[in-house]
N, C-alpha and C. Protein backbone atom coordinates (compact mmCIF):
# COMPACT_ATOMS: atom_id res chain seq x y z
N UNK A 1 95.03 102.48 68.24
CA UNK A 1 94.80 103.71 68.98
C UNK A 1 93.80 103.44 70.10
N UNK A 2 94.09 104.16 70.89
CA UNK A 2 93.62 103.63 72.60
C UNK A 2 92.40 104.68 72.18
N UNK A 3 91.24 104.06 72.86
CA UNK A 3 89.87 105.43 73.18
C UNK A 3 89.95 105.57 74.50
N UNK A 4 89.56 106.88 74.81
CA UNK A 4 89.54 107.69 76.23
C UNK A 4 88.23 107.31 77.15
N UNK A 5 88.53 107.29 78.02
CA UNK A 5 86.84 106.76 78.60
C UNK A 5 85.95 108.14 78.54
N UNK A 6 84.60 107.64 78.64
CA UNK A 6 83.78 108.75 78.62
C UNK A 6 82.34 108.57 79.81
N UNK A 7 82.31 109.44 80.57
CA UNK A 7 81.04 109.54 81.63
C UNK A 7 80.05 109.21 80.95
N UNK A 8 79.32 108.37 81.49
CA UNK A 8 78.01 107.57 80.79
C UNK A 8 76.72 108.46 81.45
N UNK A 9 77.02 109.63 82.05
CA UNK A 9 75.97 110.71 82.19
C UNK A 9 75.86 112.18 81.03
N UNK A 10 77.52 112.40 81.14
CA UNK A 10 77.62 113.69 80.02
C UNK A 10 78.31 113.60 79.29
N UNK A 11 78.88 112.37 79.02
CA UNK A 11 79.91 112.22 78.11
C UNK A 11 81.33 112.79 78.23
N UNK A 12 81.57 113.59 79.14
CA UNK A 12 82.84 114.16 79.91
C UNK A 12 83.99 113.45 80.41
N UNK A 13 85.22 113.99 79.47
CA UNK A 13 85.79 112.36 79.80
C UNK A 13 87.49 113.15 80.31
N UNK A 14 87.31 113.75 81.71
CA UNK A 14 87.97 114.17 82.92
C UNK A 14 87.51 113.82 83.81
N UNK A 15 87.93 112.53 84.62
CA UNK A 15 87.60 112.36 85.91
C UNK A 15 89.00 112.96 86.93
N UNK A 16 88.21 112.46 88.20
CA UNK A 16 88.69 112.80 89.26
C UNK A 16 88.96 111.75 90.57
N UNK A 17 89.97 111.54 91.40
CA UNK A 17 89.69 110.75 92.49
C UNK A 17 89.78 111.96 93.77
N UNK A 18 88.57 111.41 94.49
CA UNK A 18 88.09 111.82 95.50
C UNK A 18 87.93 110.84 96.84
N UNK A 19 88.49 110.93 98.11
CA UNK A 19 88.31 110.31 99.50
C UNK A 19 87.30 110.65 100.10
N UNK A 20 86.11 110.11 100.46
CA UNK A 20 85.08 110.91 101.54
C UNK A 20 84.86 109.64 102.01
N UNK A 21 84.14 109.86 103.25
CA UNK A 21 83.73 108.51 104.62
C UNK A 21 82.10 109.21 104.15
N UNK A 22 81.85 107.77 103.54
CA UNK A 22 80.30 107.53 103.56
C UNK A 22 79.30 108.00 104.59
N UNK A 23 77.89 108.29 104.60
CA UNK A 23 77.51 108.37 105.87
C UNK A 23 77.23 107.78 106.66
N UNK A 24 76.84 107.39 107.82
CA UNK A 24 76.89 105.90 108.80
C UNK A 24 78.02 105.14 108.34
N UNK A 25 79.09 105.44 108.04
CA UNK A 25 80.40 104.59 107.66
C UNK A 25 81.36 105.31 108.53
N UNK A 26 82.39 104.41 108.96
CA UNK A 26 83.62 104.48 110.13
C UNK A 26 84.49 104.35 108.73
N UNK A 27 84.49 103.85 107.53
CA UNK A 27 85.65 103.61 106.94
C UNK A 27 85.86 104.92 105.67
N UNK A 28 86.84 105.15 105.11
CA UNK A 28 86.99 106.01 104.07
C UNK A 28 86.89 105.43 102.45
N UNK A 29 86.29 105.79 101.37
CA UNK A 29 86.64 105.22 100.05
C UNK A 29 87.04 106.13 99.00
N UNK A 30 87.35 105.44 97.90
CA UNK A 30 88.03 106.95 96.93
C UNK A 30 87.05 106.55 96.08
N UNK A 31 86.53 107.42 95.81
CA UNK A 31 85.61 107.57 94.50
C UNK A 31 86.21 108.30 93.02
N UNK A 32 86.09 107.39 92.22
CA UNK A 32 86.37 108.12 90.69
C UNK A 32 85.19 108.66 90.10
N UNK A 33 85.21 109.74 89.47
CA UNK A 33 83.93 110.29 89.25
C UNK A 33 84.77 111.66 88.04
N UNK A 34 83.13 111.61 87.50
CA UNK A 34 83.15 112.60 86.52
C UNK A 34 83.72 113.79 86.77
N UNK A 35 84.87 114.71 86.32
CA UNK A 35 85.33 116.04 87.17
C UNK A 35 83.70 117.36 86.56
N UNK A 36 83.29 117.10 85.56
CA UNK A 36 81.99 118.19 84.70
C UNK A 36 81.13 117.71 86.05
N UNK A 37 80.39 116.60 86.10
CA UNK A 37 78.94 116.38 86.52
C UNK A 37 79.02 115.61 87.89
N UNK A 38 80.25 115.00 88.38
CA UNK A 38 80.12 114.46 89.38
C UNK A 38 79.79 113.15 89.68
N UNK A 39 79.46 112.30 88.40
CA UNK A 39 79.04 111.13 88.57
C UNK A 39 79.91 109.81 88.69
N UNK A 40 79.64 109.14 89.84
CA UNK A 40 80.86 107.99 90.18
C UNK A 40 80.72 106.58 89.50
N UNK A 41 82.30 106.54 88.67
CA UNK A 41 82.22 105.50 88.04
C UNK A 41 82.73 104.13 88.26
N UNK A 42 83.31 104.88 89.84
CA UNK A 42 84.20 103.85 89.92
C UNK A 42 84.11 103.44 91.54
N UNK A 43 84.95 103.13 91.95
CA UNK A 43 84.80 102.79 94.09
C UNK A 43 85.65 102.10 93.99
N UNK A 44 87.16 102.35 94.95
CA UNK A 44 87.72 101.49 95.71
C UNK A 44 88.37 101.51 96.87
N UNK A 45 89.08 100.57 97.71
CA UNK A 45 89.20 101.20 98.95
C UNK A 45 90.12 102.16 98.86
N UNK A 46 90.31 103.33 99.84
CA UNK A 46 91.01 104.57 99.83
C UNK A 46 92.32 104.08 100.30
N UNK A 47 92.34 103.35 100.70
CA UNK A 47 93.76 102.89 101.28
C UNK A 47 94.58 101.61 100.19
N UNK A 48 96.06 102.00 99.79
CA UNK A 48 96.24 100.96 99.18
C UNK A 48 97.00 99.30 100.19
N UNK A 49 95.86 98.34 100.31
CA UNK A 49 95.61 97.68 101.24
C UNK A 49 96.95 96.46 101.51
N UNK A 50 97.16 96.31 99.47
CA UNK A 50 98.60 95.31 99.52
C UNK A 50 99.89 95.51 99.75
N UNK A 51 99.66 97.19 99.99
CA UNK A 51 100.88 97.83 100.13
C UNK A 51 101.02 98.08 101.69
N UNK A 52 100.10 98.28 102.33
CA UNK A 52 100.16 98.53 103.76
C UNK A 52 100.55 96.95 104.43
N UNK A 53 99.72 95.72 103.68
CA UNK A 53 100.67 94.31 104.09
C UNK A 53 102.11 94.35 104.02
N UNK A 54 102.29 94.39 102.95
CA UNK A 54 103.82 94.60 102.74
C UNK A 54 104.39 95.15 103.70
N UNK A 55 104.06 96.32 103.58
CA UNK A 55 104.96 97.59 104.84
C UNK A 55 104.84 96.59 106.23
N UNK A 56 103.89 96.36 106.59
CA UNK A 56 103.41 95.66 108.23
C UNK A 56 104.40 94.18 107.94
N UNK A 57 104.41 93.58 107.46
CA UNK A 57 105.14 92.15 107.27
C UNK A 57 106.38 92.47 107.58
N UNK A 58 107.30 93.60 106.00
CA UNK A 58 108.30 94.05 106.64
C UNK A 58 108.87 93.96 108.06
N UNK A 59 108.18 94.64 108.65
CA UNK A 59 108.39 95.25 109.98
C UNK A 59 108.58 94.53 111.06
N UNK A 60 107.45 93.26 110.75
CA UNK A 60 107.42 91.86 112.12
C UNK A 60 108.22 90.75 111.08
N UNK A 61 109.45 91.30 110.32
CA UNK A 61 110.41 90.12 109.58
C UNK A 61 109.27 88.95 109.20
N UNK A 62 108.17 88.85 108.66
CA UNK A 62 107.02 88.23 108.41
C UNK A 62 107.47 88.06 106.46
N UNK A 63 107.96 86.87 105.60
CA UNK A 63 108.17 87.11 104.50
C UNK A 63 106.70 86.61 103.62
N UNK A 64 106.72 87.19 102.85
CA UNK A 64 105.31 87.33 102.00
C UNK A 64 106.00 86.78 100.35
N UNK A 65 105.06 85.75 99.80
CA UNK A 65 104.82 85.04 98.47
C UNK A 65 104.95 86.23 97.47
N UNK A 66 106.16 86.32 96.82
CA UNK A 66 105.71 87.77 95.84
C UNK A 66 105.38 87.19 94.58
C-alpha cells in the first residue's frame, strides 16, 4: 500500500501546481505547494522543456535519440 505525501508544515496532504514569475525574474516556474498553508515543496520549470525540443526538431526535420 502506497502512503500519500504529507506537507512537512501542516501535515496537509492536497497540493497544488501553481505558475508565477519570481520577482526580478524574466522567467516563469510552477510551484507545488501545500493547497491548506501554501508551503512549496516542490519547483520546476513551468514549461515542459523535452517536449518543446521535440516539437522544434520536428519542425526543422532535425531527428532526435529517443
Amino acid at each position: 500500500m502506497a502512503s500519500s505525501s504529507i506537507c512537512p508544515k501542516c501535515s496537509g496532504s492536497r497540493f497544488e501546481a501553481v505558475i508565477e514569475t519570481p520577482r526580478k525574474s524574466s522567467f516563469k516556474l510552477l510551484f507545488v505547494r501545500c493547497e491548506t498553508c501554501g508551503t512549496v515543496v516542490g519547483v520546476l520549470d513551468a514549461y515542459n522543456i523535452g517536449a518543446l525540443i521535440h516539437d522544434l526538431a520536428e519542425k526543422i526535420n532535425v531527428k532526435l535519440n529517443d
